[in-house]
PDB file of N, CA and C in Angstrom:
ATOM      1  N   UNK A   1      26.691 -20.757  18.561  1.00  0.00           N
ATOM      2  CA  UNK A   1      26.193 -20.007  17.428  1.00  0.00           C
ATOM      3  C   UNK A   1      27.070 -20.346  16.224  1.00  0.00           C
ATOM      4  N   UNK A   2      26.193 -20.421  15.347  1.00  0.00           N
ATOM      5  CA  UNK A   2      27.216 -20.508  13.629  1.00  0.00           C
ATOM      6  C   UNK A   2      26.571 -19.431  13.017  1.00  0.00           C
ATOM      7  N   UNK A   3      27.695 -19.583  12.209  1.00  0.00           N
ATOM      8  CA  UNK A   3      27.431 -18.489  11.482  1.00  0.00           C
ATOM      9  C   UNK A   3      27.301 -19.151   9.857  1.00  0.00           C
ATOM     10  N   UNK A   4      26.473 -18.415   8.567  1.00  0.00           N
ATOM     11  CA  UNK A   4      26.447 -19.309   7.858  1.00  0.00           C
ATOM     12  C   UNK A   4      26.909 -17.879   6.692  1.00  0.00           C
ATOM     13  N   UNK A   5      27.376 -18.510   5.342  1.00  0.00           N
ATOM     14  CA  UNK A   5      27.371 -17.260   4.760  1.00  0.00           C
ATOM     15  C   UNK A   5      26.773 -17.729   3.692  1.00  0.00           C
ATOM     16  N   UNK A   6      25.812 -16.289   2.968  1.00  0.00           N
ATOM     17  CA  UNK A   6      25.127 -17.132   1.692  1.00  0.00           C
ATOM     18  C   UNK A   6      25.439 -16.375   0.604  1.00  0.00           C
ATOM     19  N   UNK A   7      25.273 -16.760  -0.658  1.00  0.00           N
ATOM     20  CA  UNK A   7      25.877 -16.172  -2.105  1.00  0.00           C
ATOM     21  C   UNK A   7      24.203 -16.004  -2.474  1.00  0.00           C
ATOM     22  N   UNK A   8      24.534 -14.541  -2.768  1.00  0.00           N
ATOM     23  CA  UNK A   8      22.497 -13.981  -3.517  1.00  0.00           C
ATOM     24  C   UNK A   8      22.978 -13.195  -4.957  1.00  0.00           C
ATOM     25  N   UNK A   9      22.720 -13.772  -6.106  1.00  0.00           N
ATOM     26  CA  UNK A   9      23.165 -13.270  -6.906  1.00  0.00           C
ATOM     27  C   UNK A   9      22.300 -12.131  -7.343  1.00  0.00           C
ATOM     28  N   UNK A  10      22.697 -11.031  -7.830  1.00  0.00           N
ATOM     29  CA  UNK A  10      21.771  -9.554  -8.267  1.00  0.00           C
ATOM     30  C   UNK A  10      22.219  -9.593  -9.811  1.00  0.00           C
ATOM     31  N   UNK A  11      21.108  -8.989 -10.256  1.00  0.00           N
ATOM     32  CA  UNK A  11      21.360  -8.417 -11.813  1.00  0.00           C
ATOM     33  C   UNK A  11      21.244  -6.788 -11.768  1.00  0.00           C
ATOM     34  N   UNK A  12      22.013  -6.904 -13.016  1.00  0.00           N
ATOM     35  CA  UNK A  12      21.104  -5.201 -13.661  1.00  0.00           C
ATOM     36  C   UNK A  12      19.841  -5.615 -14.376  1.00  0.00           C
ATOM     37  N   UNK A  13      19.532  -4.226 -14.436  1.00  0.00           N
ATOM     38  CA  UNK A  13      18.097  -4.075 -15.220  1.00  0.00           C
ATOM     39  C   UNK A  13      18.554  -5.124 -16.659  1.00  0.00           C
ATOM     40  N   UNK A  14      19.450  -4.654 -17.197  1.00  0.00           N
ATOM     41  CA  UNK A  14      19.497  -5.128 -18.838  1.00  0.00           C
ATOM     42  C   UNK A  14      19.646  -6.642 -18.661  1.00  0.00           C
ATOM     43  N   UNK A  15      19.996  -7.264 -17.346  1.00  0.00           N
ATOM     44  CA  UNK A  15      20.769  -8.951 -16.909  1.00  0.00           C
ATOM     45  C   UNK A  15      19.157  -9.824 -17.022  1.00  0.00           C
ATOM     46  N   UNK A  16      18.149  -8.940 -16.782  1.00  0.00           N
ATOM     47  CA  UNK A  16      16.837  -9.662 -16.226  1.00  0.00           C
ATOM     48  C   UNK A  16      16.129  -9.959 -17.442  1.00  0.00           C
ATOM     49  N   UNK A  17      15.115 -10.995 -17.111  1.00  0.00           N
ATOM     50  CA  UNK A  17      14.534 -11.591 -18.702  1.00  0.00           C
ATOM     51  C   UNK A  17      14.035 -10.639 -19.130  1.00  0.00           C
ATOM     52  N   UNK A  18      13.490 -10.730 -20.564  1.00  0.00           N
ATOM     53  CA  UNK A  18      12.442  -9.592 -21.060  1.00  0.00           C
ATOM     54  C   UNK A  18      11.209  -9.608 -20.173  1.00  0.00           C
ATOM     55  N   UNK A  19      11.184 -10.800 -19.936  1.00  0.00           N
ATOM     56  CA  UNK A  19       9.373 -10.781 -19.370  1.00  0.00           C
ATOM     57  C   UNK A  19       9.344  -9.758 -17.850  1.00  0.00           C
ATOM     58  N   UNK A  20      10.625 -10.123 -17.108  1.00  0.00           N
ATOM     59  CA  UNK A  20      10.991  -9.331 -15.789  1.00  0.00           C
ATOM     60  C   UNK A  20      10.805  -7.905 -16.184  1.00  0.00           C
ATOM     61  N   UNK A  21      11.485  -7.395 -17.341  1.00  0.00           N
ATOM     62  CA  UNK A  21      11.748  -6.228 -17.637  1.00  0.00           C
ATOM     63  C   UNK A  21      10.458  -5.574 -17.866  1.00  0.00           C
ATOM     64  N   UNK A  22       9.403  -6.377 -18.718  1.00  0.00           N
ATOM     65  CA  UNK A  22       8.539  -5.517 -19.198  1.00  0.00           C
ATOM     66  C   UNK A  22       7.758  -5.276 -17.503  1.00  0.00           C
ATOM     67  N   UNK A  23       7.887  -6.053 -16.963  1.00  0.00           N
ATOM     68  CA  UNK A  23       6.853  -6.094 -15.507  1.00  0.00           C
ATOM     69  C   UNK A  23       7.519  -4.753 -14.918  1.00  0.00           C
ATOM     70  N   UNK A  24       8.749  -4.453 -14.845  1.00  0.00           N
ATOM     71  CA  UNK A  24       9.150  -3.758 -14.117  1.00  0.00           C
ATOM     72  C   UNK A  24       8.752  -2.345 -14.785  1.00  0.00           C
ATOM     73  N   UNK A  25       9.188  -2.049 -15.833  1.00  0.00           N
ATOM     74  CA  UNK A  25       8.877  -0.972 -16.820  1.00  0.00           C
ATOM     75  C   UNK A  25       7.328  -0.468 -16.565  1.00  0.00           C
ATOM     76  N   UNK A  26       6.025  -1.765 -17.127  1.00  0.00           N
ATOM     77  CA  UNK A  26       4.904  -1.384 -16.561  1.00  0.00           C
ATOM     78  C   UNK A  26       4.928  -0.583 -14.857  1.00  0.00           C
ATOM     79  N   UNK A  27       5.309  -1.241 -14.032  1.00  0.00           N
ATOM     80  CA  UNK A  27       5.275  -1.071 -13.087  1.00  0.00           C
ATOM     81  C   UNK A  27       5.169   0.633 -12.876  1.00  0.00           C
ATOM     82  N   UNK A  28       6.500   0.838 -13.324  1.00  0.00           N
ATOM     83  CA  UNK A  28       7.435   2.466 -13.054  1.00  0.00           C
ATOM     84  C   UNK A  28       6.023   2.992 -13.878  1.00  0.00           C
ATOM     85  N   UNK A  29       5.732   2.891 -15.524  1.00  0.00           N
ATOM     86  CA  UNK A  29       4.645   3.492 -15.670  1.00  0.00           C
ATOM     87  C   UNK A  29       3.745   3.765 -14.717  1.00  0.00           C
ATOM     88  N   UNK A  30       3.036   2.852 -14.525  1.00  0.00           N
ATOM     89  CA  UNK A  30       1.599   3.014 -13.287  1.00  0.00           C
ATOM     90  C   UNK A  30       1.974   3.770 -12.157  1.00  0.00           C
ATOM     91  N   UNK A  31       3.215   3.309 -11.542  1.00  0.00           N
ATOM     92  CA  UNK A  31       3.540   4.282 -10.588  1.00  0.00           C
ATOM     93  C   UNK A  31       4.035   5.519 -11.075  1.00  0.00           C
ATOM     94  N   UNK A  32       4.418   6.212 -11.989  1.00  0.00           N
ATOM     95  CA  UNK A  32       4.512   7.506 -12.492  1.00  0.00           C
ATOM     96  C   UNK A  32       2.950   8.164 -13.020  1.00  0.00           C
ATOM     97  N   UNK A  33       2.448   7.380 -13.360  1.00  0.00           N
ATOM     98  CA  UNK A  33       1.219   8.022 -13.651  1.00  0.00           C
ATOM     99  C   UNK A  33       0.023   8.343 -12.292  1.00  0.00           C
ATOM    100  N   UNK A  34       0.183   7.204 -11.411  1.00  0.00           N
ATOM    101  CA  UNK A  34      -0.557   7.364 -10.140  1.00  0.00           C
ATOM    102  C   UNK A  34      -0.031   8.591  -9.380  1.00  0.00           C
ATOM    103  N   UNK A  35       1.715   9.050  -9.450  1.00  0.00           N
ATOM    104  CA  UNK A  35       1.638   9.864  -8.516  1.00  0.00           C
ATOM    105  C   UNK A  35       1.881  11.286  -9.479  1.00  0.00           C
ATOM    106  N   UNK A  36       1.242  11.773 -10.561  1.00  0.00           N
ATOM    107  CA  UNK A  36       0.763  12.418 -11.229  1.00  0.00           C
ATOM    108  C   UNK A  36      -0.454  13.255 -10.474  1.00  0.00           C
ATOM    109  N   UNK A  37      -0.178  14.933 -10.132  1.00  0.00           N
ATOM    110  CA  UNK A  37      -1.115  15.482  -9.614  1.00  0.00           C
ATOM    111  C   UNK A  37      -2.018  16.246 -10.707  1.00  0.00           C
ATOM    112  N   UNK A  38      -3.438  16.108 -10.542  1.00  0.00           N
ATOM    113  CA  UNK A  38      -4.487  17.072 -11.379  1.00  0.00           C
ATOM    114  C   UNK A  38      -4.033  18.310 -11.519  1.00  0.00           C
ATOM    115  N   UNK A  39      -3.604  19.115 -10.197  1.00  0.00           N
ATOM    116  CA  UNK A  39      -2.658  20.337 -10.272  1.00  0.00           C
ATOM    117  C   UNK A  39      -1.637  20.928 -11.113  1.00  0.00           C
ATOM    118  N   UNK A  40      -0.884  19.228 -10.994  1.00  0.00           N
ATOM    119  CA  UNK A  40       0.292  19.624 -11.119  1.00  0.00           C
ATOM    120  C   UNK A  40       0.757  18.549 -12.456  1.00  0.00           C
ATOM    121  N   UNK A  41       0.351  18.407 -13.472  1.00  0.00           N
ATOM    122  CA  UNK A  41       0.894  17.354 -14.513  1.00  0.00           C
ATOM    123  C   UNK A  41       2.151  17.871 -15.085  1.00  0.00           C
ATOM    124  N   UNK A  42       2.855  17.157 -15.293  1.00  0.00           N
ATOM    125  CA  UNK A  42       4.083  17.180 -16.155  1.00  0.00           C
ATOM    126  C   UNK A  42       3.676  18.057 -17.481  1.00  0.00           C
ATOM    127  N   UNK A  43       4.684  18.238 -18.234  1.00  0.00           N
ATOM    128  CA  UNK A  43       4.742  18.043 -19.259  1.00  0.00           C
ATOM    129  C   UNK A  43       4.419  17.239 -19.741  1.00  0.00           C
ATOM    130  N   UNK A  44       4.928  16.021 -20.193  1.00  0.00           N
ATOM    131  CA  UNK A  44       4.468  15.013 -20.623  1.00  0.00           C
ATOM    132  C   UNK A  44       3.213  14.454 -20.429  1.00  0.00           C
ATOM    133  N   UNK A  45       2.943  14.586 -19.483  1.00  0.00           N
ATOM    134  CA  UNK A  45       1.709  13.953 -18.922  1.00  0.00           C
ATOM    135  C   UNK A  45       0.584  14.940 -19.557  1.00  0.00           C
ATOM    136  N   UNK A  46       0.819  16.722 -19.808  1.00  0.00           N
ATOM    137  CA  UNK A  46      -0.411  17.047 -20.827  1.00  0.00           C
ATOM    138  C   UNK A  46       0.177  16.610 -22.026  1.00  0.00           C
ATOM    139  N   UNK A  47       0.927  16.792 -22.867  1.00  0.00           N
ATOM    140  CA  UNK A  47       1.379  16.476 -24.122  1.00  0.00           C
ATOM    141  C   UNK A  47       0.362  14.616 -24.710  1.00  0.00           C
ATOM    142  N   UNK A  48       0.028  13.505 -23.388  1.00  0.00           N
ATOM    143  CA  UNK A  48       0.278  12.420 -23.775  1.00  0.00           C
ATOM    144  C   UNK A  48      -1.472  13.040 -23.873  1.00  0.00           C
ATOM    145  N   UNK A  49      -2.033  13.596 -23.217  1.00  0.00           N
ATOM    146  CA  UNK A  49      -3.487  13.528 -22.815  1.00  0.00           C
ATOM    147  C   UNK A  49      -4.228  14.188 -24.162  1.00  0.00           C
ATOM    148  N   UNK A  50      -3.458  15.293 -24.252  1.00  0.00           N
ATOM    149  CA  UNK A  50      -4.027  16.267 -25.609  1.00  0.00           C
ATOM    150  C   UNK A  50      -3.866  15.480 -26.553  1.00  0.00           C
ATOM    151  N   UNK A  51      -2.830  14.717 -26.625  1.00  0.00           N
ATOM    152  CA  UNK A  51      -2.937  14.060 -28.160  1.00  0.00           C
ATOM    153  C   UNK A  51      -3.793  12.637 -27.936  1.00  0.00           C
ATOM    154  N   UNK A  52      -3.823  12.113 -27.037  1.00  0.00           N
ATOM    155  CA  UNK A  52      -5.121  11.276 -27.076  1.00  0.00           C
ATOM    156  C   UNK A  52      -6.494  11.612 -26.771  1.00  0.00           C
ATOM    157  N   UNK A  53      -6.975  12.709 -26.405  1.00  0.00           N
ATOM    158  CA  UNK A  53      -8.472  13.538 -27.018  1.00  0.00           C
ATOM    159  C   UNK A  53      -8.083  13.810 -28.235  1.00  0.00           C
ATOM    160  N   UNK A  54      -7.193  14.359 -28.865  1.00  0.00           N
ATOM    161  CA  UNK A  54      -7.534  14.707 -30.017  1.00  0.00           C
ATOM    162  C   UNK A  54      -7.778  13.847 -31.136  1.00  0.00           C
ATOM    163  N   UNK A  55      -6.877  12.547 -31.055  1.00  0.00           N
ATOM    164  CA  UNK A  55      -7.031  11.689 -31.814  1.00  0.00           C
ATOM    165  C   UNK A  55      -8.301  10.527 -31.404  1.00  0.00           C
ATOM    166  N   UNK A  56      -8.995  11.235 -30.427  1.00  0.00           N
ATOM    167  CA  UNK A  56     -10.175  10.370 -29.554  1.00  0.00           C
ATOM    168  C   UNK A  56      -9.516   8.798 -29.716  1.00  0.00           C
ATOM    169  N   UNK A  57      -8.722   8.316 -28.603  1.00  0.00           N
ATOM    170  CA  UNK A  57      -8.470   7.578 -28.772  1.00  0.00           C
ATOM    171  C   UNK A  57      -7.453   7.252 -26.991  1.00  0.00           C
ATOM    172  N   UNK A  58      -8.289   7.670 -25.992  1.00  0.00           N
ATOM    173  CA  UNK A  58      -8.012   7.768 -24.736  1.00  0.00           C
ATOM    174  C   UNK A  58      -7.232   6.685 -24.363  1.00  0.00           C
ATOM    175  N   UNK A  59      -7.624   5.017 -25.077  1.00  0.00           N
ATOM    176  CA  UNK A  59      -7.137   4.001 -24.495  1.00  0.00           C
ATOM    177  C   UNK A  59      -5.690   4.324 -24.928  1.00  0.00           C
ATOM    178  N   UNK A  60      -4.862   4.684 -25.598  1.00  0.00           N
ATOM    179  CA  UNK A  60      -3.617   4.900 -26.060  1.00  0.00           C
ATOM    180  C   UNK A  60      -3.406   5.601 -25.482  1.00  0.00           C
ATOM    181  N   UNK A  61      -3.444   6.914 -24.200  1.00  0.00           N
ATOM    182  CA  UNK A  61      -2.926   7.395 -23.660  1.00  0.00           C
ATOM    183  C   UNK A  61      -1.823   6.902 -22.490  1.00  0.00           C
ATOM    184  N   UNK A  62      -1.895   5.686 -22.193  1.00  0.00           N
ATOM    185  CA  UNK A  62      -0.494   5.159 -21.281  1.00  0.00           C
ATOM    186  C   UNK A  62       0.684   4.990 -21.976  1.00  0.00           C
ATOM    187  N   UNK A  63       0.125   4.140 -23.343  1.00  0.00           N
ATOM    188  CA  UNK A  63       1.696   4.411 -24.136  1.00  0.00           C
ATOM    189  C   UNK A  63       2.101   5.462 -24.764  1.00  0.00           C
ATOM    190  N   UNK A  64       1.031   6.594 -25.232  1.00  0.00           N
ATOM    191  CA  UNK A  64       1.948   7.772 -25.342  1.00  0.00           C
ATOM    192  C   UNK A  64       2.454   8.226 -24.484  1.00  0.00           C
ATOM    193  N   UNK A  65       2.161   8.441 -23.206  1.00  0.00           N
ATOM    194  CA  UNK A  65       2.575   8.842 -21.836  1.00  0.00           C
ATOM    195  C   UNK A  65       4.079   8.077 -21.980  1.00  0.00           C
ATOM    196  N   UNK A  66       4.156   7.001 -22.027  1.00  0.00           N
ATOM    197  CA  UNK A  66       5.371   6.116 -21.828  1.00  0.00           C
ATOM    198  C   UNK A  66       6.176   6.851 -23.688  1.00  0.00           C
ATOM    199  N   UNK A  67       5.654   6.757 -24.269  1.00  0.00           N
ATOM    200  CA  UNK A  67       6.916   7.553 -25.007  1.00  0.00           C
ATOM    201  C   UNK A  67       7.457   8.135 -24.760  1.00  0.00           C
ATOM    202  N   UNK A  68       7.090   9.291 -23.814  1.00  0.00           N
ATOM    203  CA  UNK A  68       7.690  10.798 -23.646  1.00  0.00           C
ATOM    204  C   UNK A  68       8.342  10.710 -22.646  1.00  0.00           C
ATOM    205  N   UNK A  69       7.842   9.584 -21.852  1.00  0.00           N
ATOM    206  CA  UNK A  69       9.477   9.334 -20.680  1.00  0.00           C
ATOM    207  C   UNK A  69      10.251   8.055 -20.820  1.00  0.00           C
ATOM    208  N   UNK A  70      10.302   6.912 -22.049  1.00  0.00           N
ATOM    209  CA  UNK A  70      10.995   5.900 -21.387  1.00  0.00           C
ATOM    210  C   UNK A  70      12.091   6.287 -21.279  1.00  0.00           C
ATOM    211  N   UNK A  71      12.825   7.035 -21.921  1.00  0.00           N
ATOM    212  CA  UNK A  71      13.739   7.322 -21.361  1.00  0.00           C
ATOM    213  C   UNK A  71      14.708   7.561 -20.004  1.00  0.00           C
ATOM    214  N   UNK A  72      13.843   8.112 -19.152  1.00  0.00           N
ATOM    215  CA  UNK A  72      13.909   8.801 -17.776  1.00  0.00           C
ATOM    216  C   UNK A  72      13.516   7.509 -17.067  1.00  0.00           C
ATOM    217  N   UNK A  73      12.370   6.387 -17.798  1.00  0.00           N
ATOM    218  CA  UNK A  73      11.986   5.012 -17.053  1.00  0.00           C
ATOM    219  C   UNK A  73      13.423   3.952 -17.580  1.00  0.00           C
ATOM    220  N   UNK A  74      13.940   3.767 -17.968  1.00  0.00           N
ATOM    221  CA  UNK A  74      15.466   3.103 -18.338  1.00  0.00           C
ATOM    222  C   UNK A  74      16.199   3.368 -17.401  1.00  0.00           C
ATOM    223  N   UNK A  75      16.375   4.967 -17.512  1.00  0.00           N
ATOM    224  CA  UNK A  75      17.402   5.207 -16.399  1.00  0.00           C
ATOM    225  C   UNK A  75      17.129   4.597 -14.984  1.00  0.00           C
ATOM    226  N   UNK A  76      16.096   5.249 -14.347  1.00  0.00           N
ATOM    227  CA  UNK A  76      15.641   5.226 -13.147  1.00  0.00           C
ATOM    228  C   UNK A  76      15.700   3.665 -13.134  1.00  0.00           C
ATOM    229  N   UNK A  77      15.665   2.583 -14.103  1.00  0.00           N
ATOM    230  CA  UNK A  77      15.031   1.072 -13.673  1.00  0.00           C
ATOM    231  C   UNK A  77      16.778   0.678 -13.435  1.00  0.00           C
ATOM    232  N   UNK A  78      17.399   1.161 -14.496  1.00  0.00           N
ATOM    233  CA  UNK A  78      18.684   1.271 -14.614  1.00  0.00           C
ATOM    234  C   UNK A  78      19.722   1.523 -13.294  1.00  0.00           C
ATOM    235  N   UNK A  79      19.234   2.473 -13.022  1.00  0.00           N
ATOM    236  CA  UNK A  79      20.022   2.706 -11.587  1.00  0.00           C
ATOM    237  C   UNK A  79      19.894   1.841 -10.219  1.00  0.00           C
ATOM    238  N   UNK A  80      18.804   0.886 -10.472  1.00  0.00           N
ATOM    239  CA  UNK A  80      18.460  -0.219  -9.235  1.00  0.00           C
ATOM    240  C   UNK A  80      19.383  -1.784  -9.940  1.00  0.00           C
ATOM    241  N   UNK A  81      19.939  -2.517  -8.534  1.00  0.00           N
ATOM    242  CA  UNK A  81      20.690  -3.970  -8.523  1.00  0.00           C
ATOM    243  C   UNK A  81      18.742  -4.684  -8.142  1.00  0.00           C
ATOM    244  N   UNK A  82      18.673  -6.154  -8.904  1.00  0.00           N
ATOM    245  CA  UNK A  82      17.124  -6.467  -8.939  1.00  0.00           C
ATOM    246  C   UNK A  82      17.670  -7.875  -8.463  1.00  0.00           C
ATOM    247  N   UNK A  83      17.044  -8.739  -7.891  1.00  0.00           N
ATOM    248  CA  UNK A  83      16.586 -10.347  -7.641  1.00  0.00           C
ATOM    249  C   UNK A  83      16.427 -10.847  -9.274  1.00  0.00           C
ATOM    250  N   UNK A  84      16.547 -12.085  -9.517  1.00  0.00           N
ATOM    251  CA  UNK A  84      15.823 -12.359 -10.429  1.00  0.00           C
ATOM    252  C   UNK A  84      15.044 -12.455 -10.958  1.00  0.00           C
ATOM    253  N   UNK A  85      13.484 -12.395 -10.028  1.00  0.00           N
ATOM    254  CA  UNK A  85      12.256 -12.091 -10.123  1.00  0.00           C
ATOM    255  C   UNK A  85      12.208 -10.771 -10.034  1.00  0.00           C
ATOM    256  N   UNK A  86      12.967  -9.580 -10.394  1.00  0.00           N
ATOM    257  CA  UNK A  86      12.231  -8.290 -10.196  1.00  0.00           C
ATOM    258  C   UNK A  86      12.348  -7.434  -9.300  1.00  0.00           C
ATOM    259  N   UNK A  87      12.665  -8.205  -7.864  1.00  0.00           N
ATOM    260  CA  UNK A  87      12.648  -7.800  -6.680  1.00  0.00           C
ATOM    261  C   UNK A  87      13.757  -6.789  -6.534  1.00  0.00           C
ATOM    262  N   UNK A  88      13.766  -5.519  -6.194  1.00  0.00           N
ATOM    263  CA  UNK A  88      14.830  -4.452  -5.988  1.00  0.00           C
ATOM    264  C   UNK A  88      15.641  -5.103  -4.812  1.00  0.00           C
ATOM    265  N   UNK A  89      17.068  -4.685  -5.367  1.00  0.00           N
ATOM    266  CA  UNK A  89      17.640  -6.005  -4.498  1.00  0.00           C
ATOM    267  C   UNK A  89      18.182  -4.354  -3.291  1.00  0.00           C
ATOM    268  N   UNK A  90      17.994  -4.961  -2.141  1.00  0.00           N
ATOM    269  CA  UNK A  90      18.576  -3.864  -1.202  1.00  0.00           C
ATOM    270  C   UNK A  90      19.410  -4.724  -0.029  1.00  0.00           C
ATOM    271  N   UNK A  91      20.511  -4.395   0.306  1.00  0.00           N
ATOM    272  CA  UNK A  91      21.347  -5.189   1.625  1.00  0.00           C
ATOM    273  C   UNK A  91      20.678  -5.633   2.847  1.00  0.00           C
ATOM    274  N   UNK A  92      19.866  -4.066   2.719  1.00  0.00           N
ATOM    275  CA  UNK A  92      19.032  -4.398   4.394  1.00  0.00           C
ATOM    276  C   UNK A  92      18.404  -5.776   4.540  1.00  0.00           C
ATOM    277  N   UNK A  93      17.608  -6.112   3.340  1.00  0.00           N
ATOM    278  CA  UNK A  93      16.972  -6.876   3.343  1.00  0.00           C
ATOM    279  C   UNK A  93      17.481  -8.725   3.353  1.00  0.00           C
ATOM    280  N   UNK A  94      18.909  -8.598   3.591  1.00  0.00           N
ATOM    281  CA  UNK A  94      19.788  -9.773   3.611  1.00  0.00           C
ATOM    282  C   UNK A  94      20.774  -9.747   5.076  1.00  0.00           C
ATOM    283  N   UNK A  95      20.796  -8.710   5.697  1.00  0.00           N
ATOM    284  CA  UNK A  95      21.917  -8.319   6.614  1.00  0.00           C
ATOM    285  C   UNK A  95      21.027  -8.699   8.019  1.00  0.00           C
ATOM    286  N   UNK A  96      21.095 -10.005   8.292  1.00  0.00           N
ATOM    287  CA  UNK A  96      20.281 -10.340   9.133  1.00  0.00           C
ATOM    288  C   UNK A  96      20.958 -11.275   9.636  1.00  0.00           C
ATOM    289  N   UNK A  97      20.808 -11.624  11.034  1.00  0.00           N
ATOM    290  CA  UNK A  97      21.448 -12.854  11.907  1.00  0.00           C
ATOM    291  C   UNK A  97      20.358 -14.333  11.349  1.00  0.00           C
ATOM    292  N   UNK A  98      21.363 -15.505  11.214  1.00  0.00           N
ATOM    293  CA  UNK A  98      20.376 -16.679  10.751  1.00  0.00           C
ATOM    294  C   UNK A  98      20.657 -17.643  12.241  1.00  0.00           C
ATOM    295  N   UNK A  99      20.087 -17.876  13.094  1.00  0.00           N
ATOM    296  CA  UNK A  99      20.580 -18.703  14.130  1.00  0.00           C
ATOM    297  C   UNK A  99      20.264 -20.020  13.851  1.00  0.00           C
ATOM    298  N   UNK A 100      21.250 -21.152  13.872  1.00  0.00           N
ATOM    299  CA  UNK A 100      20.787 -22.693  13.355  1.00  0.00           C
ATOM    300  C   UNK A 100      20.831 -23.382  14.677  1.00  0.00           C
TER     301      UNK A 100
END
């Protein structure tokens, strides 16, 4: 058996291209808005809705939505180590036997 050792370099959120970033950012949107209950909306989530009926203008409701949290979407993207492509970098996913 050998053993081999490999170098995987990680970024932060701010290390990754813009283009990575915006993918990831969209991402957290869609997934904050998908797990958004009819029941149960945020704050934000009525704040983004009322003001896009009112201004009839529904298609603008994701980026007002995203105003009222990027903040909270920075952090949260912020607090993850990423691949260079995006990929949330996690150990498990490297801590593996390679047999040659």
């Amino acid at each position: 058996m050998q053993k081999v050792q490999v170098t995987i370099t990680i970024y932060e959120f701010d290390e990754l291209d813009p283009t990575v970033q915006s993918k990831l950012i969209e991402q957290e949107i869609r997934f904050r808005l998908h797990m958004e209950s009819a029941n149960e909306w945020s704050k934000e989530y009525r704040e983004a809705l009322e003001e896009s009926e009112r201004m009839r203008t529904p298609w603008f409701f994701e980026g007002m939505y995203y105003e009222r949290v990027k903040d909270d979407v920075y952090k949260t993207l912020r607090d993850q180590l990423y691949e260079k492509n995006g990929q949330i970098f996690t150990k498990e996913n490297y801590e593996r036997v390679v047999y040659l």
